[in-house]
Protein backbone atom coordinates (compact mmCIF):
# COMPACT_ATOMS: atom_id res chain seq x y z
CA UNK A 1 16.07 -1.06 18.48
CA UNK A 2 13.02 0.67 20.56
CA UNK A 3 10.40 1.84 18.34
CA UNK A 4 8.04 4.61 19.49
CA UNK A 5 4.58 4.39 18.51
CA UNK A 6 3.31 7.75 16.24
CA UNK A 7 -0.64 6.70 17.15
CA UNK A 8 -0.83 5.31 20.57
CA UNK A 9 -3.96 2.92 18.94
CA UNK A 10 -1.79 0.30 17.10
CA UNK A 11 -2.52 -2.74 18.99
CA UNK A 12 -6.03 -3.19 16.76
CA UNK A 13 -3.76 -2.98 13.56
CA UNK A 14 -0.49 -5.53 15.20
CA UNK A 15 -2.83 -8.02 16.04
CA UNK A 16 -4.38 -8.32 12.83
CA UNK A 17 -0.98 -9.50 11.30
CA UNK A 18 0.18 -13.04 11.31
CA UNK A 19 4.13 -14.21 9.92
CA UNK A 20 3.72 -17.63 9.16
CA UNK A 21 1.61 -17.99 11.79
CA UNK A 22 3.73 -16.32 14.33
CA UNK A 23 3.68 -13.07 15.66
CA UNK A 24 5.17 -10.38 13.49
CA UNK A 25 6.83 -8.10 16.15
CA UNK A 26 8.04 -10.39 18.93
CA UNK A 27 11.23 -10.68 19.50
CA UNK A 28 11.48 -9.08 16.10
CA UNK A 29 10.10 -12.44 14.56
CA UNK A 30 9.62 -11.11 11.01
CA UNK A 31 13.04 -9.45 10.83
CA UNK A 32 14.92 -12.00 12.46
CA UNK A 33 13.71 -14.70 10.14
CA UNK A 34 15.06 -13.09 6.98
CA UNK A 35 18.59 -12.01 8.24
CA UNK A 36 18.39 -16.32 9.22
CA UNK A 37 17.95 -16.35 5.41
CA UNK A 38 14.73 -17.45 5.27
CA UNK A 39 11.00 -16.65 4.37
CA UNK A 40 8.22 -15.21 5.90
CA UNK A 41 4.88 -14.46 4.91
CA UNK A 42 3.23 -11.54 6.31
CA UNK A 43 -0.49 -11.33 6.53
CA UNK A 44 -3.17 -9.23 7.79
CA UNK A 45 -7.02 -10.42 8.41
CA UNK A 46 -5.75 -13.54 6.62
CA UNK A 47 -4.88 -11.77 3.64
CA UNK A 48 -1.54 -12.03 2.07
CA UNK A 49 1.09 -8.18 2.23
CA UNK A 50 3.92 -8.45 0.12
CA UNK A 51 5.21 -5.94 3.05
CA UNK A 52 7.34 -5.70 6.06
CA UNK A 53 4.84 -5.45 8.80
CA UNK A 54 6.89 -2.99 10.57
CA UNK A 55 5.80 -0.69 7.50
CA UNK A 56 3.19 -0.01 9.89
CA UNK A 57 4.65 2.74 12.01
CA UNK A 58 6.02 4.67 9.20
CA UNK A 59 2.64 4.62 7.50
CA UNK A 60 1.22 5.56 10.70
CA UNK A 61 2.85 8.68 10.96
CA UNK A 62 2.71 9.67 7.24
CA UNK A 63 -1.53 9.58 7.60
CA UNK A 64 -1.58 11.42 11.06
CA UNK A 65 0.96 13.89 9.69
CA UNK A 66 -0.88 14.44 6.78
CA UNK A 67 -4.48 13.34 6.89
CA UNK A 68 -4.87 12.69 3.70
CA UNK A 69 -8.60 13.09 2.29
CA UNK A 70 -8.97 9.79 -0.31
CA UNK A 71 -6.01 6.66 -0.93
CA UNK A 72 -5.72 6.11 -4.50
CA UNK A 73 -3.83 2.31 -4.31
CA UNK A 74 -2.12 0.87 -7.84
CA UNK A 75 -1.69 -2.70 -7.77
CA UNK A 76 -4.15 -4.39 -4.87
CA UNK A 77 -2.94 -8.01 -5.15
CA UNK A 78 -4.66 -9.90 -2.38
CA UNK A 79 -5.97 -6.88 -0.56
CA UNK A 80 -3.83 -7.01 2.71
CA UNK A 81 -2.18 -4.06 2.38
CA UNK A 82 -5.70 -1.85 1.26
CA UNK A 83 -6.91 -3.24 4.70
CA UNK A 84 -4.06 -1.96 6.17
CA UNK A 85 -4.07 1.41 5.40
CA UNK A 86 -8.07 1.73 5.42
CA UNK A 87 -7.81 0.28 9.30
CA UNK A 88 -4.74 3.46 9.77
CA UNK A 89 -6.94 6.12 8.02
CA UNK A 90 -9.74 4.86 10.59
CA UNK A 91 -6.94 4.96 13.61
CA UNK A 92 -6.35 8.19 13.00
CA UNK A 93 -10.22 9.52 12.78
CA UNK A 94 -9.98 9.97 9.29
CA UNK A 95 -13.42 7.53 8.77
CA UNK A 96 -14.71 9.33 5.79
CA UNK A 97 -11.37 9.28 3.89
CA UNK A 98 -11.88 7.47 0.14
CA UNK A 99 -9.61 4.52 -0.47
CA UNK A 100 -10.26 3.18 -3.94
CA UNK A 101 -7.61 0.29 -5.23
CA UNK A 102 -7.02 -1.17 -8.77
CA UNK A 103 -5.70 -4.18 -10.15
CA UNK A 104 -6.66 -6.29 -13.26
CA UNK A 105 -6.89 -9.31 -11.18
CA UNK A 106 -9.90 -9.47 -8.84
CA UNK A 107 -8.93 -9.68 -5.11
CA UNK A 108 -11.64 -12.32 -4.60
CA UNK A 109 -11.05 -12.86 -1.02
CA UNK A 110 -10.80 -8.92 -0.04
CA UNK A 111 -13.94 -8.24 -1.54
CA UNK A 112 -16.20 -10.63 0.84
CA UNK A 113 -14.49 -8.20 3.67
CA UNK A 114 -15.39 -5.23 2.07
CA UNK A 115 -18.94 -6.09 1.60
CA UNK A 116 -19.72 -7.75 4.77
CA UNK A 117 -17.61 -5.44 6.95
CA UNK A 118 -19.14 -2.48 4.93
CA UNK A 119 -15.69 -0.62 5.02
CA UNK A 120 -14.69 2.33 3.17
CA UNK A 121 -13.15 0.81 0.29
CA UNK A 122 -14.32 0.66 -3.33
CA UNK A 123 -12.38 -2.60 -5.16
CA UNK A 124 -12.25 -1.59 -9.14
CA UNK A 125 -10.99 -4.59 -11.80
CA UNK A 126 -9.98 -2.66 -14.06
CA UNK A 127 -6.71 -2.03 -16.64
CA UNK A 128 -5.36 1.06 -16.05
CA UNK A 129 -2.38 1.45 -18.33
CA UNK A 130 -1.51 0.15 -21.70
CA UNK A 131 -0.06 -2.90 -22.81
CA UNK A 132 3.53 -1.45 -22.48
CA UNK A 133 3.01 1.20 -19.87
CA UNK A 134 3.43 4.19 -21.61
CA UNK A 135 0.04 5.62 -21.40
CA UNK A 136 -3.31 5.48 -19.71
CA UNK A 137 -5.54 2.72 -21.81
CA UNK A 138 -8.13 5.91 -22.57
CA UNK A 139 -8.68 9.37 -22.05
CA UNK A 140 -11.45 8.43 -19.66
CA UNK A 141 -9.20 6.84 -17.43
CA UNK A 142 -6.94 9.24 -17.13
CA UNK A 143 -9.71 12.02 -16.35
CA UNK A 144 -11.25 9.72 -13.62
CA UNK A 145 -8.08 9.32 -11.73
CA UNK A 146 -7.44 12.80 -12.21
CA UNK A 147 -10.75 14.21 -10.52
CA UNK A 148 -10.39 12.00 -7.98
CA UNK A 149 -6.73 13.17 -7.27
CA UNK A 150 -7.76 16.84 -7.95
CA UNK A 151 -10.32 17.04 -4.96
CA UNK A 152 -9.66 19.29 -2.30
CA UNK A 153 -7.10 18.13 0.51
CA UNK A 154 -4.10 15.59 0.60
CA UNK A 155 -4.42 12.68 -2.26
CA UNK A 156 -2.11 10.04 -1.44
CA UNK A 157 -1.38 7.33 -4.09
CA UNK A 158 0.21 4.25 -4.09
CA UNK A 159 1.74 2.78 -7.22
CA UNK A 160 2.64 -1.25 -6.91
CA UNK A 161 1.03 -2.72 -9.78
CA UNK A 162 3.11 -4.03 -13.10
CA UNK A 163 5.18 -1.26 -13.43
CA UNK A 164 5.94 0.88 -10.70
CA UNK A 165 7.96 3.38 -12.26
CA UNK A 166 5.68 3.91 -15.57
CA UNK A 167 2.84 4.32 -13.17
CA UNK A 168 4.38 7.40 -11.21
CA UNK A 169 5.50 8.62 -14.07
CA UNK A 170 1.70 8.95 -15.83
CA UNK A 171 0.34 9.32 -12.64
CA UNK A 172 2.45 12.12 -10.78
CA UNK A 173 1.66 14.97 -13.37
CA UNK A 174 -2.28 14.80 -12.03
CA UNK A 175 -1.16 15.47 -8.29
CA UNK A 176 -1.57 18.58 -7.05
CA UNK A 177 0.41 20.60 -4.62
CA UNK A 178 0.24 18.80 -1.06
CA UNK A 179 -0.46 15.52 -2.26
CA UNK A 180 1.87 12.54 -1.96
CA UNK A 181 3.21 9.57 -4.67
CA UNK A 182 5.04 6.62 -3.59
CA UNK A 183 6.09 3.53 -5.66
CA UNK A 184 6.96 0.12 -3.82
CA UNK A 185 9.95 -2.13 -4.29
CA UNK A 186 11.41 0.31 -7.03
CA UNK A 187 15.11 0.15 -7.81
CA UNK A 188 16.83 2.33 -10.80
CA UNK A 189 19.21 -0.22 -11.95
CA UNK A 190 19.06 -3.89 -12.34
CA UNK A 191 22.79 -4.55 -11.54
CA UNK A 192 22.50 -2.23 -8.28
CA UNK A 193 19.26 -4.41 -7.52
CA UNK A 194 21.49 -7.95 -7.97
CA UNK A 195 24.25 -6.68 -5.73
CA UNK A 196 22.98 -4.70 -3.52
CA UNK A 197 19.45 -5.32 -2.53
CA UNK A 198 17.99 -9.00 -4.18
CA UNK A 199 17.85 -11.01 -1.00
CA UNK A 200 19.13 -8.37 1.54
CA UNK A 201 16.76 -5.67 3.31
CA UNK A 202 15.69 -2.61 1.09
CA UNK A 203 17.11 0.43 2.06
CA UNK A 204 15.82 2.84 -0.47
């Protein structure tokens, strides 16, 4: 398979990933290793992305395409991902695009990054939802998301924290036209999940 760049400056962003300690995209390393059956574990400026790395190029395209103004990211985990997408937003000139992540775990080993690097991310520790996902934990919450959404140009938010489909659910009804939701590693039925996807590649 021959894939074509979107953004012609990649190389920056490839050679900041690492699976297992091997490159990611030769000889289709990453991809090769789990049709073998096995594991591999993708990271970027040393930080762990529960990703495919060739998420990359689709990501790519969906920021140049769309330029989107601030990154609202549910569910930071280690932080490797948030680099990610901060070092595409830069790629693609958009330097003074926001990219604020949650999660109620601190990403201790993105923050040193942020701060030392001085990048354009803002790291928040904080419980968004409530115990059982059916609402924001406060009104407050809920009205700072939505004024950051609600700013002019494209908001693009990423839900991956504890439960990707409550979060698009509470979340999606404070977008705007133009702006763009996605939820990662979502599937609608648990018995579709078993047979068709649980240990196989992800195909929607």
């Amino acid at each position: 398979m021959i894939v074509v760049l979107y953004n012609n400056n990649m190389e920056n962003v490839k050679n900041k990933m690492s699976c297992s300690g091997q490159n990611c995209f030769e000889n289709d390393y990453f991809n090769s290793v789990i049709r073998d059956g096995s594991i591999s574990h993708l990271s970027y400026n040393g930080l762990s992305v529960e990703q495919n790395p060739n998420i990359v190029y689709p990501f790519d395209k969906l920021i140049s395409q769309n330029k989107p103004k601030r990154v609202l990211e549910i569910g930071t985990f280690a932080g490797g991902l948030t680099l990610i997408i901060r070092d595409l937003l830069d790629n693609n000139d958009l330097h003074s695009s926001d990219l604020i992540t949650y999660d109620v775990n601190s990403p201790q080993y993105l923050i040193p990054q942020v701060e030392s690097d001085k990048l354009n991310i803002v790291v928040k520790v904080e419980n968004l939802f409530s115990g059982d996902y059916t609402e924001f934990i406060s009104e407050n919450v809920k009205n700072e998301l939505s004024n950051f959404i609600q700013q002019d140009g494209c908001t693009l938010v990423l839900c991956d924290g504890g439960v990707k489909k409550n979060e698009f659910n509470l979340i999606s009804p404070l977008l705007k036209v133009g702006d763009i939701i996605m939820a990662h590693d979502y599937c609608y039925d648990n018995a579709k999940f078993e047979t068709e996807i649980k240990g196989k590649f992800w195909r929607s």
